[in-house]
C-alpha atoms as a PDB file:
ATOM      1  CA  UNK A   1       9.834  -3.486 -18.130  1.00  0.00           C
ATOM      2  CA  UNK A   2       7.049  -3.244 -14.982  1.00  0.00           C
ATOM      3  CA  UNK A   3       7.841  -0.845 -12.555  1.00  0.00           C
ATOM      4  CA  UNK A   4       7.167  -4.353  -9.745  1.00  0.00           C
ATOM      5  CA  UNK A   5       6.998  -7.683 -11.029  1.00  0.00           C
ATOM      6  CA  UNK A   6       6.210 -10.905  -8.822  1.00  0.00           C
ATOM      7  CA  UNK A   7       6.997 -14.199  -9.972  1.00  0.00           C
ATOM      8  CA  UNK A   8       6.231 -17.667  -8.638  1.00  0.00           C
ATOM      9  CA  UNK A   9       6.257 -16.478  -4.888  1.00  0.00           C
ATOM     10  CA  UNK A  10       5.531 -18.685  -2.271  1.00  0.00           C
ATOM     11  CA  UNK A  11       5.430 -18.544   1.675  1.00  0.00           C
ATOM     12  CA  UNK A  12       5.408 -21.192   4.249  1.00  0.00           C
ATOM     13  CA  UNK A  13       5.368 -20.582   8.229  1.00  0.00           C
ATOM     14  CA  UNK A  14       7.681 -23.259   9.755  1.00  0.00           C
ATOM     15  CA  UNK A  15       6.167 -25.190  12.641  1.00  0.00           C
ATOM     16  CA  UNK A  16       8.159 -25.921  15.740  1.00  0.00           C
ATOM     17  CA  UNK A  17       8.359 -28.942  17.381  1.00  0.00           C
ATOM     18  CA  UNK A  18       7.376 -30.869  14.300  1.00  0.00           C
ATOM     19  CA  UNK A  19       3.444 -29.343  14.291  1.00  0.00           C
ATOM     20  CA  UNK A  20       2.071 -28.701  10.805  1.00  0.00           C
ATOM     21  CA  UNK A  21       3.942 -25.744   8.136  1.00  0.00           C
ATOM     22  CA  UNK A  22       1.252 -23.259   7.155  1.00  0.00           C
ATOM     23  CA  UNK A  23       1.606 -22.287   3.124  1.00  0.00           C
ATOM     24  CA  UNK A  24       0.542 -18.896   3.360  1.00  0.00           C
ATOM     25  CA  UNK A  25       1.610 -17.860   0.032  1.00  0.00           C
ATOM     26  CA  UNK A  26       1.240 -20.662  -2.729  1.00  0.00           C
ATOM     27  CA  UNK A  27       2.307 -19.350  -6.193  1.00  0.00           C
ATOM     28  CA  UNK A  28       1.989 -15.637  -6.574  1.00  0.00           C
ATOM     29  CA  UNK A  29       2.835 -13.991 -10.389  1.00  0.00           C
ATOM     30  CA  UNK A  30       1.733 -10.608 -11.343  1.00  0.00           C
ATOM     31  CA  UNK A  31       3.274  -7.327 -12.353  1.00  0.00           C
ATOM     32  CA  UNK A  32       2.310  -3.521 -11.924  1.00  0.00           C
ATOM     33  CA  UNK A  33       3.126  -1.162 -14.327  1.00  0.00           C
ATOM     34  CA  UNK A  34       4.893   2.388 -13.374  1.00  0.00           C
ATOM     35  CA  UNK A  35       1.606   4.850 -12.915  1.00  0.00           C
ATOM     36  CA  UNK A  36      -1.135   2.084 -11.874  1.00  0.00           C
ATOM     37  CA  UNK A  37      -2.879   1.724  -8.987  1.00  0.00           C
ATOM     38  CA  UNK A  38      -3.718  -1.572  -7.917  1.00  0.00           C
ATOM     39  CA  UNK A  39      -6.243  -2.671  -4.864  1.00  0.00           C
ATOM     40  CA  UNK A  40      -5.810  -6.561  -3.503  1.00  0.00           C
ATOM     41  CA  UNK A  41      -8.524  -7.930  -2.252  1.00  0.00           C
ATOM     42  CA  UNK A  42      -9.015 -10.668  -0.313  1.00  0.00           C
ATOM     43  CA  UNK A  43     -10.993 -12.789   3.209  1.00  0.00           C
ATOM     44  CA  UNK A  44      -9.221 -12.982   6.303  1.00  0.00           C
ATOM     45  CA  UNK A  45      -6.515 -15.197   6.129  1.00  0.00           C
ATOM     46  CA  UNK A  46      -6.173 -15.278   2.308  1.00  0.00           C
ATOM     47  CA  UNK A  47      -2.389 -14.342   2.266  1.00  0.00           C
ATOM     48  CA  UNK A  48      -2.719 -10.614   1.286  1.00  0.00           C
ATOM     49  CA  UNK A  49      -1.325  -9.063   4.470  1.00  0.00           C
ATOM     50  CA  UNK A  50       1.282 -11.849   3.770  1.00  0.00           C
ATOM     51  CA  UNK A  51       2.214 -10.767   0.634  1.00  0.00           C
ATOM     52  CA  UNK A  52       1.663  -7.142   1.401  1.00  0.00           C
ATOM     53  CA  UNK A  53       4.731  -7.618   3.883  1.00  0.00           C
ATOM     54  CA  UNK A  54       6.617  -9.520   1.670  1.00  0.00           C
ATOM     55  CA  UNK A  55       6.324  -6.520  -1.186  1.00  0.00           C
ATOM     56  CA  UNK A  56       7.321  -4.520   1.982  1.00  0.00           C
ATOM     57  CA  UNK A  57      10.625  -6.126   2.556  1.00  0.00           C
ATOM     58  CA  UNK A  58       9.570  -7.049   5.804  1.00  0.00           C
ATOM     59  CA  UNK A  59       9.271 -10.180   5.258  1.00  0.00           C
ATOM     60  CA  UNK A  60      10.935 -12.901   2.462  1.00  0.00           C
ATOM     61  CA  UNK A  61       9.850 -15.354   0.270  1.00  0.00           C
ATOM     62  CA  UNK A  62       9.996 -19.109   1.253  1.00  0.00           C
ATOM     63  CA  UNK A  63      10.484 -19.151  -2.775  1.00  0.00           C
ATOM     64  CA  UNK A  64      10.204 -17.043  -6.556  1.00  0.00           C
ATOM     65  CA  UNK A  65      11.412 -13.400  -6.655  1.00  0.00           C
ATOM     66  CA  UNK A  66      10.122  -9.828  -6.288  1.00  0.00           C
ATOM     67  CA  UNK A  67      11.530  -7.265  -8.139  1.00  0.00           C
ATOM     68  CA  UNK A  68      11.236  -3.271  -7.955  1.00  0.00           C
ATOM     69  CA  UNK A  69      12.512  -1.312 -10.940  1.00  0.00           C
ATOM     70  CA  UNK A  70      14.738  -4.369 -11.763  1.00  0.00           C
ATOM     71  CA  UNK A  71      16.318  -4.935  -8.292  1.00  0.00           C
ATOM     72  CA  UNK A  72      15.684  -8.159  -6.595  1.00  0.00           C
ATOM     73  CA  UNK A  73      14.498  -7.661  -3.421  1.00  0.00           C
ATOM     74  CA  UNK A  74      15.543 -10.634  -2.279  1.00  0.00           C
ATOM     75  CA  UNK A  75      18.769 -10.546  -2.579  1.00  0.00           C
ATOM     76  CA  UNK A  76      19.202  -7.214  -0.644  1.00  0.00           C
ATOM     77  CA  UNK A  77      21.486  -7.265   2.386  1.00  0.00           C
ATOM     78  CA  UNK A  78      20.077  -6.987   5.963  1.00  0.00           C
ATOM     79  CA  UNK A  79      22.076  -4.230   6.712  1.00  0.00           C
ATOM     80  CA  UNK A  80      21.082  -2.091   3.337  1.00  0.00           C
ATOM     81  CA  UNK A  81      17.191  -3.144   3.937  1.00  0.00           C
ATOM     82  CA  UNK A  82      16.235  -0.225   6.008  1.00  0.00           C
ATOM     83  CA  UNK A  83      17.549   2.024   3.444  1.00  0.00           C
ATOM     84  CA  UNK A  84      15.965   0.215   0.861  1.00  0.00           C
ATOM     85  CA  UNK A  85      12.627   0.823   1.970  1.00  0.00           C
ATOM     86  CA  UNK A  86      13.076   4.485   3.068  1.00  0.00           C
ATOM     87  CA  UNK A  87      14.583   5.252  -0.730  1.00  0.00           C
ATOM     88  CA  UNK A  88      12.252   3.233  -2.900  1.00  0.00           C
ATOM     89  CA  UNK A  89       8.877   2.518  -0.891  1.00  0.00           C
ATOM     90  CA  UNK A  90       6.213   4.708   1.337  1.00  0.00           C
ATOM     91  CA  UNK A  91       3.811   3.412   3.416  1.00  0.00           C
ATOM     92  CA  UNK A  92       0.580   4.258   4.320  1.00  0.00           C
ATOM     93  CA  UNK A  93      -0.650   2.125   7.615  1.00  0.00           C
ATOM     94  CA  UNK A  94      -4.164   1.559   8.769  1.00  0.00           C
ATOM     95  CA  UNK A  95      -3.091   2.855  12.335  1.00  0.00           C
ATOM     96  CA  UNK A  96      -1.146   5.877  10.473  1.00  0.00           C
ATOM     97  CA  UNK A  97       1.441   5.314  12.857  1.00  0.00           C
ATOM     98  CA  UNK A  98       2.608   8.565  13.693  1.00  0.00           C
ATOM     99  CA  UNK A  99       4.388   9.464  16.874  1.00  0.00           C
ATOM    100  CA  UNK A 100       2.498  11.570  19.502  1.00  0.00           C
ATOM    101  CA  UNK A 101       5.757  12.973  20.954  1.00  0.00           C
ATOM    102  CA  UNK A 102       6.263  14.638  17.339  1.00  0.00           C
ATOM    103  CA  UNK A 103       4.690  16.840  15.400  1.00  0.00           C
ATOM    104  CA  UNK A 104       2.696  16.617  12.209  1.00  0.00           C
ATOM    105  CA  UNK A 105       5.474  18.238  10.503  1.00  0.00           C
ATOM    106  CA  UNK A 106       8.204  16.334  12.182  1.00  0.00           C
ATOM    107  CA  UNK A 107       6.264  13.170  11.820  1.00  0.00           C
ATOM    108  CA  UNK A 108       6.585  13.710   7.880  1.00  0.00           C
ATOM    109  CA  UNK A 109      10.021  14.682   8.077  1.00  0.00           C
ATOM    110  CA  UNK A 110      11.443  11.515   9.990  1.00  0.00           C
ATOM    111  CA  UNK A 111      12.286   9.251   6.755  1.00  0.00           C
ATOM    112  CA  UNK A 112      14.454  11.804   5.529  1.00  0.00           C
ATOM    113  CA  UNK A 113      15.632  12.842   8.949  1.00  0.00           C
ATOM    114  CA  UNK A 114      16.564   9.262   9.006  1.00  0.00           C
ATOM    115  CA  UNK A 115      18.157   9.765   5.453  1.00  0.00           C
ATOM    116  CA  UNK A 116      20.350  12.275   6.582  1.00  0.00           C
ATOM    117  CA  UNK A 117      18.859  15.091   4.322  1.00  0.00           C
ATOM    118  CA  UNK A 118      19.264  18.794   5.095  1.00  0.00           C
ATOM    119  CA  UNK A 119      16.714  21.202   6.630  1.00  0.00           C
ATOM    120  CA  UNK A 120      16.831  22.985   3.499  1.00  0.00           C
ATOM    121  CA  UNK A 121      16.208  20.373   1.515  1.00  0.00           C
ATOM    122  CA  UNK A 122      13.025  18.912   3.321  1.00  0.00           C
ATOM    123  CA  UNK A 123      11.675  22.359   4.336  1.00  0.00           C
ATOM    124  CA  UNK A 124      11.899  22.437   0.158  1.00  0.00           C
ATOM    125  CA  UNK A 125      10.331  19.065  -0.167  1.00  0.00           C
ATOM    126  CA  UNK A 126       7.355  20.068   2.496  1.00  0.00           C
ATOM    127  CA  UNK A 127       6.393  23.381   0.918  1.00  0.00           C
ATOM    128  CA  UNK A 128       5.755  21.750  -1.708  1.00  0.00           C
ATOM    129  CA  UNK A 129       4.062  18.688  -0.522  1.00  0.00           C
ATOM    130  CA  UNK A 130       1.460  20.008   2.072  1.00  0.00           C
ATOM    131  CA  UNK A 131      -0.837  22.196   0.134  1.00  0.00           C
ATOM    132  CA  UNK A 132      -1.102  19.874  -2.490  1.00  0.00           C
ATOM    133  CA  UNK A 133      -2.596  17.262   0.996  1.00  0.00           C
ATOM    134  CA  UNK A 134      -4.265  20.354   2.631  1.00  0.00           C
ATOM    135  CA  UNK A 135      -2.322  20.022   5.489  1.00  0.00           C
ATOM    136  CA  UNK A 136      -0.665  23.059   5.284  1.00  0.00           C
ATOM    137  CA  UNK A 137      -2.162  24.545   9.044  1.00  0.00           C
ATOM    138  CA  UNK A 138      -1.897  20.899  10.633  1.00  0.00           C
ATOM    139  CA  UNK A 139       1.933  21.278  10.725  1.00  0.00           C
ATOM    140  CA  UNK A 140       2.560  22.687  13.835  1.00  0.00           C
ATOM    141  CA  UNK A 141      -0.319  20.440  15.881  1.00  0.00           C
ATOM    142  CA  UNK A 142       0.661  17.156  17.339  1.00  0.00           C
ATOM    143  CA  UNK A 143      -1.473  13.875  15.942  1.00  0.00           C
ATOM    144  CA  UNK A 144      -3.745  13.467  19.139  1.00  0.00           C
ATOM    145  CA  UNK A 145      -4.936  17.370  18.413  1.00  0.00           C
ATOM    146  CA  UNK A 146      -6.382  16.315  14.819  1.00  0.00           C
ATOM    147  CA  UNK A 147      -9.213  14.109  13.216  1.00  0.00           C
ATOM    148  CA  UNK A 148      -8.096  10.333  11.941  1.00  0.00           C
ATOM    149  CA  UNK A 149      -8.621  11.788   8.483  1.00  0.00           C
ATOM    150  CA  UNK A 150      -6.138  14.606   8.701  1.00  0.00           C
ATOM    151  CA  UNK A 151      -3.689  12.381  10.705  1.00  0.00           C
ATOM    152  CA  UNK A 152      -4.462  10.050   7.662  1.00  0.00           C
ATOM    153  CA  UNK A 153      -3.504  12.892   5.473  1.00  0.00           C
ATOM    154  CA  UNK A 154      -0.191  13.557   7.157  1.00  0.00           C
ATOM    155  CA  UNK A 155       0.894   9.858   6.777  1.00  0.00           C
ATOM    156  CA  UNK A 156       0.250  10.155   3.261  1.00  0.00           C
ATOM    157  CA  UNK A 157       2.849  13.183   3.002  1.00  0.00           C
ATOM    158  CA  UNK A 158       5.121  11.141   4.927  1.00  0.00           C
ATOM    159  CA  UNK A 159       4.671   8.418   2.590  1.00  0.00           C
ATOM    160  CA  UNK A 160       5.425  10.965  -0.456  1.00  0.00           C
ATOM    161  CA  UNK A 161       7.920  13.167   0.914  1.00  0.00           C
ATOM    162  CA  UNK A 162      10.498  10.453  -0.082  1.00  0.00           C
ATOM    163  CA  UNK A 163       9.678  10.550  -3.640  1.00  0.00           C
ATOM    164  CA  UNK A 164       8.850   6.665  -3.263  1.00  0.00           C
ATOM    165  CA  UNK A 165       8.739   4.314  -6.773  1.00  0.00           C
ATOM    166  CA  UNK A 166       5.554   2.812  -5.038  1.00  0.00           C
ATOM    167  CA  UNK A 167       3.108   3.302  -2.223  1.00  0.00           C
ATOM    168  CA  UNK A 168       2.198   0.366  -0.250  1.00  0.00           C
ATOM    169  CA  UNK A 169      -0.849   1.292   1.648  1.00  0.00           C
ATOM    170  CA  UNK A 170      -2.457  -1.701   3.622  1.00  0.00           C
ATOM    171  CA  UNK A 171      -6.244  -0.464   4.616  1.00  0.00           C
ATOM    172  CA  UNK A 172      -5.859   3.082   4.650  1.00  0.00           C
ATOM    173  CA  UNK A 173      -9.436   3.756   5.202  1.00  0.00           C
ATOM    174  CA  UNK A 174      -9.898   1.210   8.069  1.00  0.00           C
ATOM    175  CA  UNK A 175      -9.808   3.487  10.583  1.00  0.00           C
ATOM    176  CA  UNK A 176     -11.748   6.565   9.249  1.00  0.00           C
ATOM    177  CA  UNK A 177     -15.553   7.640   9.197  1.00  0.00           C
ATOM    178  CA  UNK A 178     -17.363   7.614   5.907  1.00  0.00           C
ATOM    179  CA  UNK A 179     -16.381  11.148   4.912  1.00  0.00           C
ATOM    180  CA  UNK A 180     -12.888  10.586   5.819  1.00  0.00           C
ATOM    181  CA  UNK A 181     -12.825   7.317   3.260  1.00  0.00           C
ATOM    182  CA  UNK A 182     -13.839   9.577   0.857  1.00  0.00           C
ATOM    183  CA  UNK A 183     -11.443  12.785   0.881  1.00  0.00           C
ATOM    184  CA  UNK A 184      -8.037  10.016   1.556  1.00  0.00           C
ATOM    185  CA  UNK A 185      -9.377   7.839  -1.205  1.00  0.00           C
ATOM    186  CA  UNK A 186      -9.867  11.200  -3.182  1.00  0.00           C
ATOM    187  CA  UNK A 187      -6.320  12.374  -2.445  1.00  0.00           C
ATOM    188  CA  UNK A 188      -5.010   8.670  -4.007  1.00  0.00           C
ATOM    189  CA  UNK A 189      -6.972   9.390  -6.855  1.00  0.00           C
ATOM    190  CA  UNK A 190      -5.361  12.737  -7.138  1.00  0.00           C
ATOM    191  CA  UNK A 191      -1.656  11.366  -6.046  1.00  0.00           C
ATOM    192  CA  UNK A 192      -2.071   8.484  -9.279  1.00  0.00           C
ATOM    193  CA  UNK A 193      -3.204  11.161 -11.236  1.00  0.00           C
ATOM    194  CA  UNK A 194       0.371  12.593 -10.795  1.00  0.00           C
ATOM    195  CA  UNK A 195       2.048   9.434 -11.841  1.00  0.00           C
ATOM    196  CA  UNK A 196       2.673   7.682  -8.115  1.00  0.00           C
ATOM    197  CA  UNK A 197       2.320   4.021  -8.500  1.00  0.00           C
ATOM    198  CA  UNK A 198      -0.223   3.235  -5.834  1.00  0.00           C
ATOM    199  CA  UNK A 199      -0.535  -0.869  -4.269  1.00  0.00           C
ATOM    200  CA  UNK A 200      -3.317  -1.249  -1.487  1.00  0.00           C
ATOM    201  CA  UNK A 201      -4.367  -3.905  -0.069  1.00  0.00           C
ATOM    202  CA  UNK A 202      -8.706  -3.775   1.453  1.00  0.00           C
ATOM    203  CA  UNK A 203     -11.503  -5.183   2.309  1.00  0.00           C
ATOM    204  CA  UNK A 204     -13.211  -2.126   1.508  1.00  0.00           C
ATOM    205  CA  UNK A 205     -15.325  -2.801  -2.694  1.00  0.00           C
ATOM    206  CA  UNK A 206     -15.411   0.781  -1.950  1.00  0.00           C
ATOM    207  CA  UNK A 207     -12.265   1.487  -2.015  1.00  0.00           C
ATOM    208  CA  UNK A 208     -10.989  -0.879  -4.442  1.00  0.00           C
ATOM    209  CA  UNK A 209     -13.287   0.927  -6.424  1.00  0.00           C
ATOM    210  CA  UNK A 210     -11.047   3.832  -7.073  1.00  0.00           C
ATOM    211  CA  UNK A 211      -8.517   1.807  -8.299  1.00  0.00           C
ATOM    212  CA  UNK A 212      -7.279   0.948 -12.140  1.00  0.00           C
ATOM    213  CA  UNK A 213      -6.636  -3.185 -11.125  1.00  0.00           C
ATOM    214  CA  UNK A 214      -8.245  -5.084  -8.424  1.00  0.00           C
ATOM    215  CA  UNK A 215      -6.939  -8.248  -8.162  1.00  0.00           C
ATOM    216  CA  UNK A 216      -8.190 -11.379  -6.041  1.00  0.00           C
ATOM    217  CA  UNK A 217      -6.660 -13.621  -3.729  1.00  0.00           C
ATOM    218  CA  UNK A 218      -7.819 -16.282  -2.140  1.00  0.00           C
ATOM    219  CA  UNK A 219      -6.319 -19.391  -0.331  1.00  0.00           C
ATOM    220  CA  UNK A 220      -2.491 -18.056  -1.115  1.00  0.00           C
ATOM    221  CA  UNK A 221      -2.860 -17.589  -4.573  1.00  0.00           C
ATOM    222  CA  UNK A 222      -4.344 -14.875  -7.015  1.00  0.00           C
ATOM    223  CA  UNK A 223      -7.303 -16.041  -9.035  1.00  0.00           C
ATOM    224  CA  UNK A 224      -8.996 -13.379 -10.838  1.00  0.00           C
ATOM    225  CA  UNK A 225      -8.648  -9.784 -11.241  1.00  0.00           C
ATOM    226  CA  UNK A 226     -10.484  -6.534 -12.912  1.00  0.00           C
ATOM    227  CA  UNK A 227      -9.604  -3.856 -14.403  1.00  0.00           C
ATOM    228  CA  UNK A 228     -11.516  -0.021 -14.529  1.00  0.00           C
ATOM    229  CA  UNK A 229     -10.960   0.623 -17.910  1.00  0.00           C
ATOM    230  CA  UNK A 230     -13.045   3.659 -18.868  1.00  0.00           C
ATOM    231  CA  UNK A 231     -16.040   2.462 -15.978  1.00  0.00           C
ATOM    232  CA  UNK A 232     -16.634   5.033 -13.481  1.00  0.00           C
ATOM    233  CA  UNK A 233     -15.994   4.403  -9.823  1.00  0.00           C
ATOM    234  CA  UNK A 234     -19.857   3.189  -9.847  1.00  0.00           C
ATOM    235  CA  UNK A 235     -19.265   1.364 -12.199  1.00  0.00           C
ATOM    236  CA  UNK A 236     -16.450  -0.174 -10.436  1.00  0.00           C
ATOM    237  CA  UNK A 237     -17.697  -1.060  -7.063  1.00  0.00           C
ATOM    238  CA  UNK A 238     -20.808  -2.930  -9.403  1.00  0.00           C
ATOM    239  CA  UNK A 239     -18.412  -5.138 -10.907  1.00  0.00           C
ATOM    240  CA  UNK A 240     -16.536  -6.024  -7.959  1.00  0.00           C
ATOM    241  CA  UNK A 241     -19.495  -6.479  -5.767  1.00  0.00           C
ATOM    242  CA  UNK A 242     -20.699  -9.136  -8.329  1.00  0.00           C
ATOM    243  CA  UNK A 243     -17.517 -10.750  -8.407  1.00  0.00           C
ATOM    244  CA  UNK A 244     -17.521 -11.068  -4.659  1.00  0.00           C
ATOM    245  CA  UNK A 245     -21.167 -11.953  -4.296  1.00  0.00           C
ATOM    246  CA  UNK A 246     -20.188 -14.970  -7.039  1.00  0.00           C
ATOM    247  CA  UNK A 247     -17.291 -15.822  -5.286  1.00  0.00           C
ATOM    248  CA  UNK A 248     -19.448 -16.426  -1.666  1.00  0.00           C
ATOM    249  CA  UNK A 249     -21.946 -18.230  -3.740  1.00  0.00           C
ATOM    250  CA  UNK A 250     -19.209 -20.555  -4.881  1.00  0.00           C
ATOM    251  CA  UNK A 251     -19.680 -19.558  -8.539  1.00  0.00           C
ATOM    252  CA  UNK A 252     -17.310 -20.228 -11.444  1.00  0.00           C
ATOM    253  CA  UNK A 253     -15.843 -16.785 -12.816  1.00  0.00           C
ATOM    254  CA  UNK A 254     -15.272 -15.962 -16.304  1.00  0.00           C
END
């Protein structure tokens, strides 16, 4: 069984006052398998934030189902949501948003702060966690006293620290400079190397680059997708460039 599977989902934005219902989401089916790291692509406006939320339990589905290691997140209860999310998903923002009042190392320990765990347990959980990130001398320094790509870093441990069954990371590199891009997209290679089941959603061919699956959504639905195989990140951005330059050309894709 698939570690997420998404079947027939569809989203439409109620108008008020009788104006016209926006379908953001038409008929969305795919699956990810436990270990795989996926990249959605997609234009402004194409329904991948949309769906990105909806994989998020932030938001629900007008219609089909979405289902993480067999539950249905659906049918989850309002008042169970929150610890839903903080046992079975991490996220990694474009913004990072961490808190300024907080420090790096209290930033990374609020979802299990939240989860009632033990000092001992996530001092445990953090000893391990930050060399592996290289953020081992950040801990103690507030976010507005490091670079965007070590406060990208530290929202990456946060993200971890729960022992998530997938990352949800919705244009991580946005905000960084070029070499930035490079080490956090780096550290995902290394963190699906270790088995974590990585789903991002970018604009970046760069970034999708990295990944083993890039699919491609356009106008609410998901049309084509890619996959590495044994190509080399090169490789990789080549073939997705190519699909994208076809796509703005209006070209039919095999």
């Amino acid at each position: 069984m698939s570690l997420l599977e998404v079947s027939g989902v569809k989203k439409i934005y109620k108008a008020r006052r009788g104006g016209t219902s926006v379908q953001a989401l038409k008929n969305v089916s795919f699956t990810v398998e436990k270990g795989e790291y996926v990249a959605i692509m997609g234009e402004s406006g194409s329904g991948k934030t949309t769906l990105l939320n909806i994989l998020a339990a932030l938001d629900k589905a007008t219609e089909g189902s979405v289902i993480l290691d067999g539950m249905n997140i659906g049918t989850i209860r309002e008042a169970a949501m929150a610890k839903f999310r903080r046992d079975n998903l991490g996220y990694v923002f474009q913004e990072f948003n961490l808190l300024d009042t907080f420090t790096i190392e209290d930033n990374i320990y609020l979802p299990l702060v939240l989860a009632g765990k033990k000092n001992e347990e996530m001092r445990a959980k953090l000893d391990l966690l930050a060399p592996k990130l290289g953020i081992s001398d950040l801990l103690k320094k507030y976010p507005y006293e490091v670079s965007g790509g070590q406060k990208q870093r530290a929202a990456v441990a946060r993200a971890l620290i729960t022992d998530p069954k997938i990352i949800l990371a919705d244009e991580p590199t946005g905000a960084l400079d070029s070499k930035s891009s490079d080490e956090l997209l780096e550290l995902f290679s290394e963190v699906n190397g270790m088995g974590q089941t990585i789903l991002m959603v970018t604009h970046s061919t760069k970034a999708a680059s990295h990944a083993s699956r890039v699919m491609f959504i356009k106008d609410g639905i998901i049309f084509h997708q890619i996959y590495k195989g044994d190509s080399t990140d090169t490789q990789m951005y080549q073939k997705i460039s190519d699909t994208l330059n076809l796509l703005a050309q209006g070209g039919e894709l095999k």
